[in-house]
N, C-alpha and C. Protein backbone atom coordinates (compact mmCIF):
# COMPACT_ATOMS: atom_id res chain seq x y z
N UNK A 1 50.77 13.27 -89.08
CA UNK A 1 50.35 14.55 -89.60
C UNK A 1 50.73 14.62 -91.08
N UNK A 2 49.98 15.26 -92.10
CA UNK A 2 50.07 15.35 -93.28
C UNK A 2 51.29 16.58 -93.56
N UNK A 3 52.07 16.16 -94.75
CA UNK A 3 52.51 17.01 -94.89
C UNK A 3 52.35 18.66 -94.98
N UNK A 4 51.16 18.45 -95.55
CA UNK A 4 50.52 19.89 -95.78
C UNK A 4 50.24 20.49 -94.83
N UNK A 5 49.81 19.91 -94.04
CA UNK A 5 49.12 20.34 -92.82
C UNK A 5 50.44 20.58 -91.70
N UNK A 6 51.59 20.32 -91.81
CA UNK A 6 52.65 20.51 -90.83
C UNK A 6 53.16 22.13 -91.58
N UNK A 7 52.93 21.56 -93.13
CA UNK A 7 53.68 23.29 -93.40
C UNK A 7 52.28 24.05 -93.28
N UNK A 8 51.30 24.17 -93.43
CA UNK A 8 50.30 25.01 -92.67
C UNK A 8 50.94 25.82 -91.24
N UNK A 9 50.98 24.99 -90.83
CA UNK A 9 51.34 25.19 -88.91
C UNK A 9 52.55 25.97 -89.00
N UNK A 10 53.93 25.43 -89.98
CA UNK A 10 55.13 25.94 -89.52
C UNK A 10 54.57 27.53 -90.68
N UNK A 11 54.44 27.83 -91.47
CA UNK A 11 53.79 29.04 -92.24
C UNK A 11 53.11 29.52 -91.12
N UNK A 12 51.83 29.58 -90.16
CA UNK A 12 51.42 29.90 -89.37
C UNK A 12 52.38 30.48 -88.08
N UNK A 13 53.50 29.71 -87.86
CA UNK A 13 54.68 30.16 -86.61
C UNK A 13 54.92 31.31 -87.34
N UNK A 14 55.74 31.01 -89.17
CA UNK A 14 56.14 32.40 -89.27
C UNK A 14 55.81 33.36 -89.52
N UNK A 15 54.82 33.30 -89.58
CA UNK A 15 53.81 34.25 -89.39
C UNK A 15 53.12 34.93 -88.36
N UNK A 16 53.21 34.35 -87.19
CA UNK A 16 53.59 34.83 -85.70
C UNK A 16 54.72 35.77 -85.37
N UNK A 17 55.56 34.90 -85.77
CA UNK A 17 57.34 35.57 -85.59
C UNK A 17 57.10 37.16 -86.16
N UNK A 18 56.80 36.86 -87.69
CA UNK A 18 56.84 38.53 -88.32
C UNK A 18 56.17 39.30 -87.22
N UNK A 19 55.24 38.94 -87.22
CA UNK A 19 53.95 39.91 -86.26
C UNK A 19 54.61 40.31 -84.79
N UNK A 20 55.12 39.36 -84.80
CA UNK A 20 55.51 39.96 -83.28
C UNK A 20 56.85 40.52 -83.12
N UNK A 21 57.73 40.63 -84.45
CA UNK A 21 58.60 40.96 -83.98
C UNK A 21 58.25 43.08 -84.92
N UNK A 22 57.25 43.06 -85.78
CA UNK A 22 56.61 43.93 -85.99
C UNK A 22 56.19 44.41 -84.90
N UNK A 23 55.49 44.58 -83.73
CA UNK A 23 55.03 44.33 -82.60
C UNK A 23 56.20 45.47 -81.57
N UNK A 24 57.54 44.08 -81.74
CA UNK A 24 59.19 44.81 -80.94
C UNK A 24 59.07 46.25 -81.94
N UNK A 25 59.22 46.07 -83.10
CA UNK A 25 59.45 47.73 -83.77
C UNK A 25 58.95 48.04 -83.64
N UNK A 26 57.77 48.76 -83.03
CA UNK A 26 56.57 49.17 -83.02
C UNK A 26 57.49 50.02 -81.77
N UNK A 27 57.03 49.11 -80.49
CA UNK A 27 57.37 49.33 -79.44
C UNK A 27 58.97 50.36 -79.53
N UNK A 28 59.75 49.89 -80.33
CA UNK A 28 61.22 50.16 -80.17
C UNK A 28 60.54 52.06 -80.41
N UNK A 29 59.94 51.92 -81.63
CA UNK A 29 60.03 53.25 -82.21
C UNK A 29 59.31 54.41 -81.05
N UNK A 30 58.03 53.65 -80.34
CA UNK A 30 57.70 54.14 -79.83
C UNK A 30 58.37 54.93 -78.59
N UNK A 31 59.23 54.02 -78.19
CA UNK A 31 60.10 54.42 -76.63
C UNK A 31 61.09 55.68 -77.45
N UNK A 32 61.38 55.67 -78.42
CA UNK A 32 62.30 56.18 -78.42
C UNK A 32 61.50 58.06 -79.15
N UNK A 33 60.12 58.00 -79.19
CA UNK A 33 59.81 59.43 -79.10
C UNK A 33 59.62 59.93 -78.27
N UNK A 34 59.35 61.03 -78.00
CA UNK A 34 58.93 62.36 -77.01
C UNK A 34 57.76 62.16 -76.46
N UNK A 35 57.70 61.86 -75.13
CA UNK A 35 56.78 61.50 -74.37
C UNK A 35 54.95 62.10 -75.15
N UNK A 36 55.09 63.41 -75.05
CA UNK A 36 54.04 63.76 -75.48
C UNK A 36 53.42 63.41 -76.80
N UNK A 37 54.33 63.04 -78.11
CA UNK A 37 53.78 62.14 -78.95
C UNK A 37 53.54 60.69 -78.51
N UNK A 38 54.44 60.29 -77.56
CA UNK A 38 53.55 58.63 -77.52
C UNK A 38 52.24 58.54 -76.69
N UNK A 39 51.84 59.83 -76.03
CA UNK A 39 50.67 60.11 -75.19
C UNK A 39 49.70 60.64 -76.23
N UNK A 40 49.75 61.48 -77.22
CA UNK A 40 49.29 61.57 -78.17
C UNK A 40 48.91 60.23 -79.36
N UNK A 41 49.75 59.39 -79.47
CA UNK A 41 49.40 58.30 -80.65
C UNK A 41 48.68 57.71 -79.76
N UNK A 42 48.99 57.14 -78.60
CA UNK A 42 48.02 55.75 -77.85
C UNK A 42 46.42 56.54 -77.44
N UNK A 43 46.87 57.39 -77.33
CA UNK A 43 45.35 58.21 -77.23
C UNK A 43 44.41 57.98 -78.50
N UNK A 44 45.18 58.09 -79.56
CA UNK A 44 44.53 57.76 -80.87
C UNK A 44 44.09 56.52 -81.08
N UNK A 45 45.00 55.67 -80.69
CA UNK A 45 44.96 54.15 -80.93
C UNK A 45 43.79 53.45 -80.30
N UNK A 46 43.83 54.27 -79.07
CA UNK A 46 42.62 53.76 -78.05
C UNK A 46 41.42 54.50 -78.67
N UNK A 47 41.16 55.24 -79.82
CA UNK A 47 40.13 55.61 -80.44
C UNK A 47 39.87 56.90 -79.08
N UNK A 48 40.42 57.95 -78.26
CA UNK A 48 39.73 58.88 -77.97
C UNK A 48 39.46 59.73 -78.99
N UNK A 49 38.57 60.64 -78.39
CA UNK A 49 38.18 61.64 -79.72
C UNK A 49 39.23 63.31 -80.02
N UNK A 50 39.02 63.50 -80.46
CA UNK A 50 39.42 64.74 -80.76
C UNK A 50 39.52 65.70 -79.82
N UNK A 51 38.11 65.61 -79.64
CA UNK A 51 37.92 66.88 -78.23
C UNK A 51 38.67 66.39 -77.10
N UNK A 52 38.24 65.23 -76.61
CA UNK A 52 39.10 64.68 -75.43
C UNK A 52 40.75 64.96 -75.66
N UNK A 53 41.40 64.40 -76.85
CA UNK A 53 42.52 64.64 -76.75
C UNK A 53 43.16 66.48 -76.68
N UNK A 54 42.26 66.86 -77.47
CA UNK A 54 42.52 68.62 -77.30
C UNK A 54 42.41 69.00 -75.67
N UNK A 55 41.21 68.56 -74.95
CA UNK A 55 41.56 69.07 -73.49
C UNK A 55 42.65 68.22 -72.87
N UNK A 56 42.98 66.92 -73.00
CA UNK A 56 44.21 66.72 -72.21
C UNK A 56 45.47 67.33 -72.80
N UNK A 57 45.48 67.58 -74.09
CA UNK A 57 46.96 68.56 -74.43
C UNK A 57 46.82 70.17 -74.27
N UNK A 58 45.61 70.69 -73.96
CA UNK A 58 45.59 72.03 -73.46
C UNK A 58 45.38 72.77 -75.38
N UNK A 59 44.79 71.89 -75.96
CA UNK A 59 44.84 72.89 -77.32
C UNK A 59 43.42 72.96 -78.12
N UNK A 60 43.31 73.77 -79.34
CA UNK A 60 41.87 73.45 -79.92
C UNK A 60 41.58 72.16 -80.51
N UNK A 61 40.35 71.92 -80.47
CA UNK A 61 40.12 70.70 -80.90
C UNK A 61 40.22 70.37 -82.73
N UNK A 62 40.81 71.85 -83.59
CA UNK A 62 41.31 71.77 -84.64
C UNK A 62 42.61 71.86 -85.30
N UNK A 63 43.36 71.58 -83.95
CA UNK A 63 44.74 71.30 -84.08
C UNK A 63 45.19 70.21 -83.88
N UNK A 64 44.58 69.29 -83.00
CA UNK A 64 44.48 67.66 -82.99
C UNK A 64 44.88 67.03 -84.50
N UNK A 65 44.42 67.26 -85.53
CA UNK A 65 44.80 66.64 -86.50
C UNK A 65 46.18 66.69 -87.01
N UNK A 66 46.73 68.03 -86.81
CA UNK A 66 48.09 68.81 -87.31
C UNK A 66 49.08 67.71 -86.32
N UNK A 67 48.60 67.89 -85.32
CA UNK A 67 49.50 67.04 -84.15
C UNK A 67 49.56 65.74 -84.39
N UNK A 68 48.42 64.66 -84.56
CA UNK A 68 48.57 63.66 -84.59
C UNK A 68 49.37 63.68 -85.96
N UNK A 69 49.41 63.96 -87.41
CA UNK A 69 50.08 64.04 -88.58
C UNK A 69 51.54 64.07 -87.96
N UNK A 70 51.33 65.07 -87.63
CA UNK A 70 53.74 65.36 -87.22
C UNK A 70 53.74 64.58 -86.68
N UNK A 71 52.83 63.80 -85.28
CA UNK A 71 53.34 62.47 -84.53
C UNK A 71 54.17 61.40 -85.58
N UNK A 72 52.89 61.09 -86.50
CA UNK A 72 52.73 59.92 -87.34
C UNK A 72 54.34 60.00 -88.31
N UNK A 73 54.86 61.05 -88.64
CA UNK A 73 55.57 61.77 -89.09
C UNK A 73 56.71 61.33 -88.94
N UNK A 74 56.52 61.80 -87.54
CA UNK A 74 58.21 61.35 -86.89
C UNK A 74 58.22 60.31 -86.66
N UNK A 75 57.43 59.39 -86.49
CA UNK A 75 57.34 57.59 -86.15
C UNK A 75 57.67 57.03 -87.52
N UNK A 76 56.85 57.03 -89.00
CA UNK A 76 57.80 57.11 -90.08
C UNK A 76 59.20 57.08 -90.00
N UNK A 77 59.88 58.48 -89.68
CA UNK A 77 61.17 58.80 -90.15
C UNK A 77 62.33 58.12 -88.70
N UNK A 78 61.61 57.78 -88.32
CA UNK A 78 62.19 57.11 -86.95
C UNK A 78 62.47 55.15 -87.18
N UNK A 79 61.14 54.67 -88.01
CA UNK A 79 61.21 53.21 -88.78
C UNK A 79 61.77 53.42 -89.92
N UNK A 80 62.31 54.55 -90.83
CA UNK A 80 63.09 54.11 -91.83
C UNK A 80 64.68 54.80 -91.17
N UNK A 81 64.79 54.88 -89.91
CA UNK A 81 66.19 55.61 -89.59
C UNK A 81 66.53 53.81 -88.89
N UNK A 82 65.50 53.22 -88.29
CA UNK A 82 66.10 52.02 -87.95
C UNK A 82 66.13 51.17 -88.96
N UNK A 83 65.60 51.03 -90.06
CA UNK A 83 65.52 50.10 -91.32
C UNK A 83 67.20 50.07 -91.73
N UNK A 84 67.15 51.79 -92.32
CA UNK A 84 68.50 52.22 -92.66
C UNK A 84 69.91 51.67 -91.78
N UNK A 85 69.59 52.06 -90.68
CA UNK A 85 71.06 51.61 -89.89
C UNK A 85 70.70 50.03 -89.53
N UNK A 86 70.01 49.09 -89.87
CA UNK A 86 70.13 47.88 -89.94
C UNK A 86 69.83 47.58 -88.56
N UNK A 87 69.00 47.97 -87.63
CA UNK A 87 69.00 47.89 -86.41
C UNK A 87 67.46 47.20 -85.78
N UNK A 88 67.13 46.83 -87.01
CA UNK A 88 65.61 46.32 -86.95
C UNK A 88 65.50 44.94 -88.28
N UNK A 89 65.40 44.14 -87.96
CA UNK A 89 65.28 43.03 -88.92
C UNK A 89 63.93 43.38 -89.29
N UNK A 90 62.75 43.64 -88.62
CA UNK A 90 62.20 43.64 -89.52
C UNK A 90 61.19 44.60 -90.59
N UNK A 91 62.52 45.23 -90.50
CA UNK A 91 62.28 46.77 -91.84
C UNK A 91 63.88 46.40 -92.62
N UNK A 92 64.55 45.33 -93.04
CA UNK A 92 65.39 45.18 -93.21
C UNK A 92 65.33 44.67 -94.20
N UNK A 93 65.36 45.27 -95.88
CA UNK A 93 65.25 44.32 -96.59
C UNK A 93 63.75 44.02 -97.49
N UNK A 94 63.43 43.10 -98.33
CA UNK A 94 62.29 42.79 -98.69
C UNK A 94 61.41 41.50 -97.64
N UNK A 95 60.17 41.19 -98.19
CA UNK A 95 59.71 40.30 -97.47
C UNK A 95 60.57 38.88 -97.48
N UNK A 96 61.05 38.43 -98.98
CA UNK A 96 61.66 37.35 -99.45
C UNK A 96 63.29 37.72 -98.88
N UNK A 97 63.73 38.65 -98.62
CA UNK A 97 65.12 38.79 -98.24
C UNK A 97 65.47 38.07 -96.56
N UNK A 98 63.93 38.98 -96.21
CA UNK A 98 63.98 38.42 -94.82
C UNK A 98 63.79 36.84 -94.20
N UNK A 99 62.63 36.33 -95.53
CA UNK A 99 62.56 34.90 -95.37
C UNK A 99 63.87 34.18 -95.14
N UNK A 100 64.83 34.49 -96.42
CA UNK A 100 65.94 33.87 -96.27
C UNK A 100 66.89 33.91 -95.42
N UNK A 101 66.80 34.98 -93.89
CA UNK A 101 67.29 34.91 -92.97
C UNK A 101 67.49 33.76 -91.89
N UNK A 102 65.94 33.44 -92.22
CA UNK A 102 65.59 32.29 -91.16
C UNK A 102 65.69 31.25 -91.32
């Protein structure tokens, strides 16, 4: 195998690694909100609409936006509360800080 072509592949792993451990934070942040916002974001994620999500939360379909915003909100202040307390490698730091972890 060519050299180039091996660091292709190993660049390609770490580039897996980030993603998936982006992926764990994701997840981390998620478990750790209020049920009804993570029923609210995956609803989004899965592309339902507006209206749909207004009748399963019991509200108008012009408050959907207000809601999903504060969701998004607190998921923010929830990835820089784990960045901050060091409890997430990967919000830890710069991209090059983190390289040099590994």
């Amino acid at each position: 195998m060519k050299r180039l072509e091996a660091e292709a592949i190993f660049e390609s792993m770490r580039a897996g690694r980030r993603h998936f451990e982006c992926l764990l934070e994701i997840e981390q942040v998620l478990e750790s909100m209020p049920e009804r916002d993570r029923r609210l974001i995956a609803m989004v994620i899965e592309g339902e609409s507006s209206r749909d999500i207004a009748n399963v939360f019991g509200c108008k379909v012009r408050d959907v936006g207000q809601m999903v915003a504060r969701a998004r909100k607190k998921a923010r202040a929830l990835v820089r509360k784990q960045g901050a307390s060091g409890s997430s490698r990967a919000t830890a730091g710069t991209p090059a800080d983190r390289e040099k972890e590994r």
